[in-house]
Protein backbone atom coordinates (compact mmCIF):
# COMPACT_ATOMS: atom_id res chain seq x y z
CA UNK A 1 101.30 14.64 -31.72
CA UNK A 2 100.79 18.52 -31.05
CA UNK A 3 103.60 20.37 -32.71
CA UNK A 4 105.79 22.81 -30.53
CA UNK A 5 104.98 26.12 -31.83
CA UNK A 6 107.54 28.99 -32.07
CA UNK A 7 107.19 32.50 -31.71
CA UNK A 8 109.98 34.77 -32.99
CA UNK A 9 110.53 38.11 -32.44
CA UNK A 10 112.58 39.75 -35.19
CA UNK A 11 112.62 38.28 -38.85
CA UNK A 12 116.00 40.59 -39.76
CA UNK A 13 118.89 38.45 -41.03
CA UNK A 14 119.39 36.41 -38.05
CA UNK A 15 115.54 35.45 -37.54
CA UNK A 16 115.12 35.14 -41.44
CA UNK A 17 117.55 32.52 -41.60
CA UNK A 18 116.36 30.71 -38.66
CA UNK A 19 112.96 30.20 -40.00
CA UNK A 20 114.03 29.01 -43.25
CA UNK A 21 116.83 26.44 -41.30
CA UNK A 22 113.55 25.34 -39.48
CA UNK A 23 111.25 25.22 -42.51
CA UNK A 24 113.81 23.65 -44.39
CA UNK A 25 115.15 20.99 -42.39
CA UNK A 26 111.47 20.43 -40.92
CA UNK A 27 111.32 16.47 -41.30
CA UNK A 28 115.00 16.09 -39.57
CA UNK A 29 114.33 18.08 -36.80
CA UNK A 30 110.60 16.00 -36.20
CA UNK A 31 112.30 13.33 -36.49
CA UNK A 32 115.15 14.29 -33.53
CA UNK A 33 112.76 15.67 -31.14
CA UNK A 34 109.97 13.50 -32.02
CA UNK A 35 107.48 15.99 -32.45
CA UNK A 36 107.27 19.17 -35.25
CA UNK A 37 108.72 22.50 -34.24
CA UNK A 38 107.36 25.10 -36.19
CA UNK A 39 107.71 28.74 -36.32
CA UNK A 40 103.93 29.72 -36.07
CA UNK A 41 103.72 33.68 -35.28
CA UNK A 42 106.33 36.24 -36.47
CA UNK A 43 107.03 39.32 -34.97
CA UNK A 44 108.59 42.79 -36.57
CA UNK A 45 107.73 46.28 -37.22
CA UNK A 46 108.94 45.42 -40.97
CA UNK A 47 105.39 43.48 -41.80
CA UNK A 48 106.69 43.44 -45.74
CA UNK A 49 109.86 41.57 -45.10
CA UNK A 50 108.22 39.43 -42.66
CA UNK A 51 105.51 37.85 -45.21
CA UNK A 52 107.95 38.29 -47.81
CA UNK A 53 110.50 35.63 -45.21
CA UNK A 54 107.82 33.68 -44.26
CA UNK A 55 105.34 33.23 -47.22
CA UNK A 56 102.34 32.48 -45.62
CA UNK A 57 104.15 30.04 -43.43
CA UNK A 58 103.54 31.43 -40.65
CA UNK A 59 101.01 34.39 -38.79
CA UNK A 60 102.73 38.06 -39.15
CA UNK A 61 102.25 40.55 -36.49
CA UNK A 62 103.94 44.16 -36.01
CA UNK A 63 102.83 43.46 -31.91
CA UNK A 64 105.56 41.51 -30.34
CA UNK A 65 103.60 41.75 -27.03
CA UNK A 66 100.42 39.22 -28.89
CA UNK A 67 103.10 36.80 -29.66
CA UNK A 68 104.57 36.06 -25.93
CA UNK A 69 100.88 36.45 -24.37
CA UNK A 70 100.09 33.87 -27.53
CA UNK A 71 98.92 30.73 -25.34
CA UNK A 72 99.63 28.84 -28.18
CA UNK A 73 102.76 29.79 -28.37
CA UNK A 74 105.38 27.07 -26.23
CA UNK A 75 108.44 28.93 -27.27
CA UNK A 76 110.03 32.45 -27.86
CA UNK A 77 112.78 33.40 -30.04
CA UNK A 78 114.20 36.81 -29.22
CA UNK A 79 116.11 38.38 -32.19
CA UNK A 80 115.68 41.89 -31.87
CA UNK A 81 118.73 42.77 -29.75
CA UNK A 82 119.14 45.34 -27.36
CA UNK A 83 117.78 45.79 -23.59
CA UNK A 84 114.73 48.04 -24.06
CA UNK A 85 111.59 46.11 -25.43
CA UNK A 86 114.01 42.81 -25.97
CA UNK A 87 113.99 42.66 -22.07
CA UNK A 88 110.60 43.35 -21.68
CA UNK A 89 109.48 40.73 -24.46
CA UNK A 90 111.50 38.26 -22.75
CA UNK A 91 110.47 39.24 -19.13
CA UNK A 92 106.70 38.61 -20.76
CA UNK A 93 107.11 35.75 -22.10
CA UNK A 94 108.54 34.06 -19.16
CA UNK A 95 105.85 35.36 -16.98
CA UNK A 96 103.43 33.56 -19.55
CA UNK A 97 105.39 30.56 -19.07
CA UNK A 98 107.02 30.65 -22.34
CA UNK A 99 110.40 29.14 -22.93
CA UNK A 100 112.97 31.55 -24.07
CA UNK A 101 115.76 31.48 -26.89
CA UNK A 102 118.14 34.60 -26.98
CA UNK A 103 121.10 35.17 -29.09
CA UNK A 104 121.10 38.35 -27.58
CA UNK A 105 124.51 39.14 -25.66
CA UNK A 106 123.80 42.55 -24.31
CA UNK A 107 120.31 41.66 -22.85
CA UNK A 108 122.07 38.98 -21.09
CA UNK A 109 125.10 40.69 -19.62
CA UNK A 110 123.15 43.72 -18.55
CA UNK A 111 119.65 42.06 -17.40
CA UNK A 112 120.92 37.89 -17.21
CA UNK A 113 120.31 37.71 -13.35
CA UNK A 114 116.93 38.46 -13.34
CA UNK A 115 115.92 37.00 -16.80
CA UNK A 116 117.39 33.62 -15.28
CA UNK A 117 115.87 34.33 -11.40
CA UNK A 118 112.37 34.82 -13.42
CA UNK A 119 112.78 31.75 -15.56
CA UNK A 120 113.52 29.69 -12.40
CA UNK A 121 111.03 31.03 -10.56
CA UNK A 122 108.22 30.10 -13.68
CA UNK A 123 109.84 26.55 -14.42
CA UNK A 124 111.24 27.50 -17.70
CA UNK A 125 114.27 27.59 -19.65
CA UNK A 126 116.16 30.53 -21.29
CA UNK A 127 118.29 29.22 -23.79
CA UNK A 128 121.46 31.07 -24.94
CA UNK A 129 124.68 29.31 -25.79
CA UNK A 130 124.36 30.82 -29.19
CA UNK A 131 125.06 34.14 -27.62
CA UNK A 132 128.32 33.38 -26.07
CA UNK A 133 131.47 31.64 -27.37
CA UNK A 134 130.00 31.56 -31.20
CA UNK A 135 127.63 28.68 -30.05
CA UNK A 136 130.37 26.64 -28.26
CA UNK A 137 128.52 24.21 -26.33
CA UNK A 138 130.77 24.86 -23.17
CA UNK A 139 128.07 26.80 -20.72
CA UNK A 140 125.80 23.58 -20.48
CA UNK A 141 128.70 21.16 -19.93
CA UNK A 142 130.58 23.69 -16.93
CA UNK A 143 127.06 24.03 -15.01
CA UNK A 144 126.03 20.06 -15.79
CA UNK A 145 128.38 18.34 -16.54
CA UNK A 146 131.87 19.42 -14.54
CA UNK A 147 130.25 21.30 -11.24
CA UNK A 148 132.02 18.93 -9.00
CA UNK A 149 135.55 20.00 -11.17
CA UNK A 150 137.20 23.88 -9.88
CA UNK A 151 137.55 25.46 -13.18
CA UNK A 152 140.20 27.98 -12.85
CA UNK A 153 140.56 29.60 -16.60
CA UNK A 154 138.98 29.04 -19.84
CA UNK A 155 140.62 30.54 -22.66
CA UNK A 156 139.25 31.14 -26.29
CA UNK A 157 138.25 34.04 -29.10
CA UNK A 158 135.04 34.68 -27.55
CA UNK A 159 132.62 35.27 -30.47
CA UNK A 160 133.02 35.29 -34.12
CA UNK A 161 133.16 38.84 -34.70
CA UNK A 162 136.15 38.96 -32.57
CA UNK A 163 137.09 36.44 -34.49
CA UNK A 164 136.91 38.05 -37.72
CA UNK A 165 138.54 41.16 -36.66
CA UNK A 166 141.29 39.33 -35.52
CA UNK A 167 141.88 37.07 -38.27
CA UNK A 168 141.55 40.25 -40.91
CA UNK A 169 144.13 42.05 -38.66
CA UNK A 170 146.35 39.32 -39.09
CA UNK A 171 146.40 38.36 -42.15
CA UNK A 172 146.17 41.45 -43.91
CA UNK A 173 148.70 43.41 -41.47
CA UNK A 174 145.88 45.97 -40.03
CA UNK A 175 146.16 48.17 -37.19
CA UNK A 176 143.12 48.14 -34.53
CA UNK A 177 142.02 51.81 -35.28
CA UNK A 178 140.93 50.13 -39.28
CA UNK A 179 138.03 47.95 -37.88
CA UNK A 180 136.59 51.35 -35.78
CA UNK A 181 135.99 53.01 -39.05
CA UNK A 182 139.25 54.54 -39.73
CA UNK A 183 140.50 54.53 -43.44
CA UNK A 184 144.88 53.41 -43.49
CA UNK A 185 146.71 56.49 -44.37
């Protein structure tokens, strides 16, 4: 059975540790979707890093732009952040009919209506739950699962870094104005 093959963008800590979760736990994850998802084509301007992540694993590139016009490419991982050449990777890739998963939260709060009207439009998905609510699976079940319920509030720490400034403010006593750079007195 043809494999899906992956294209990420961005081999930094984030993308480095999602193709070694995928190289690692290759068999399982065959074996759940019943066919091999592989990371095939690496993007990032850091081509050292990237072979040095990816030991011949995979196909290294410094041109983002060949791996979302890559027809062999099914999916795109975005995990360069920002809304410059992020959004116009991921614009790309949808208009090549590329699936797209983004763990990028500004991208998607500045640029998320049109990123989602494009994806309609081409038939393809933008994942992204891993961007909001530290990977809470709650966006899928609100728009699948309870549309017929009115949701009135939702309450919750938001994202893990919020989480971790919180949690270090409380337990070690700390003002806000510590976590913005500022030494205590």
């Amino acid at each position: 059975m043809k494999p899906i093959n992956v294209g990420l963008l961005g081999i930094g800590t984030v993308g480095g540790g999602t193709f070694t979760v995928l190289a690692r736990n290759e068999a399982e994850i065959t074996r759940r979707a019943g066919r091999p998802i592989r990371i095939t084509k690496v993007a990032d301007k850091n081509l050292e890093l990237a072979r040095q992540v990816t030991a011949g694993r995979a196909q290294v590139t410094d041109d983002a732009f060949s791996v979302v016009t890559d027809p062999e490419i099914d999916i795109v991982v975005e995990l360069i952040g920002g809304c410059g050449i992020a959004k116009e990777l991921v614009l790309k890739a949808i208009a090549n009919g590329k699936h797209v998963v983004t763990a990028n939260k500004a991208l998607l709060a500045m640029h998320g209506n049109e990123i989602f009207a494009a994806a309609h439009e081409q038939g393809v998905m933008v994942a992204f739950e891993a961007a909001v609510a530290g990977g809470i699976p709650i966006i899928k079940a609100l728009r699948e699962g309870l549309t017929a319920n009115r949701i009135q509030w939702i309450a919750g720490i938001i994202n893990g870094t919020t989480n971790f400034i919180l949690s270090e403010m409380r337990d070690k006593g700390l003002p806000f104005d510590v976590h913005r750079g500022h030494q205590p007195a």
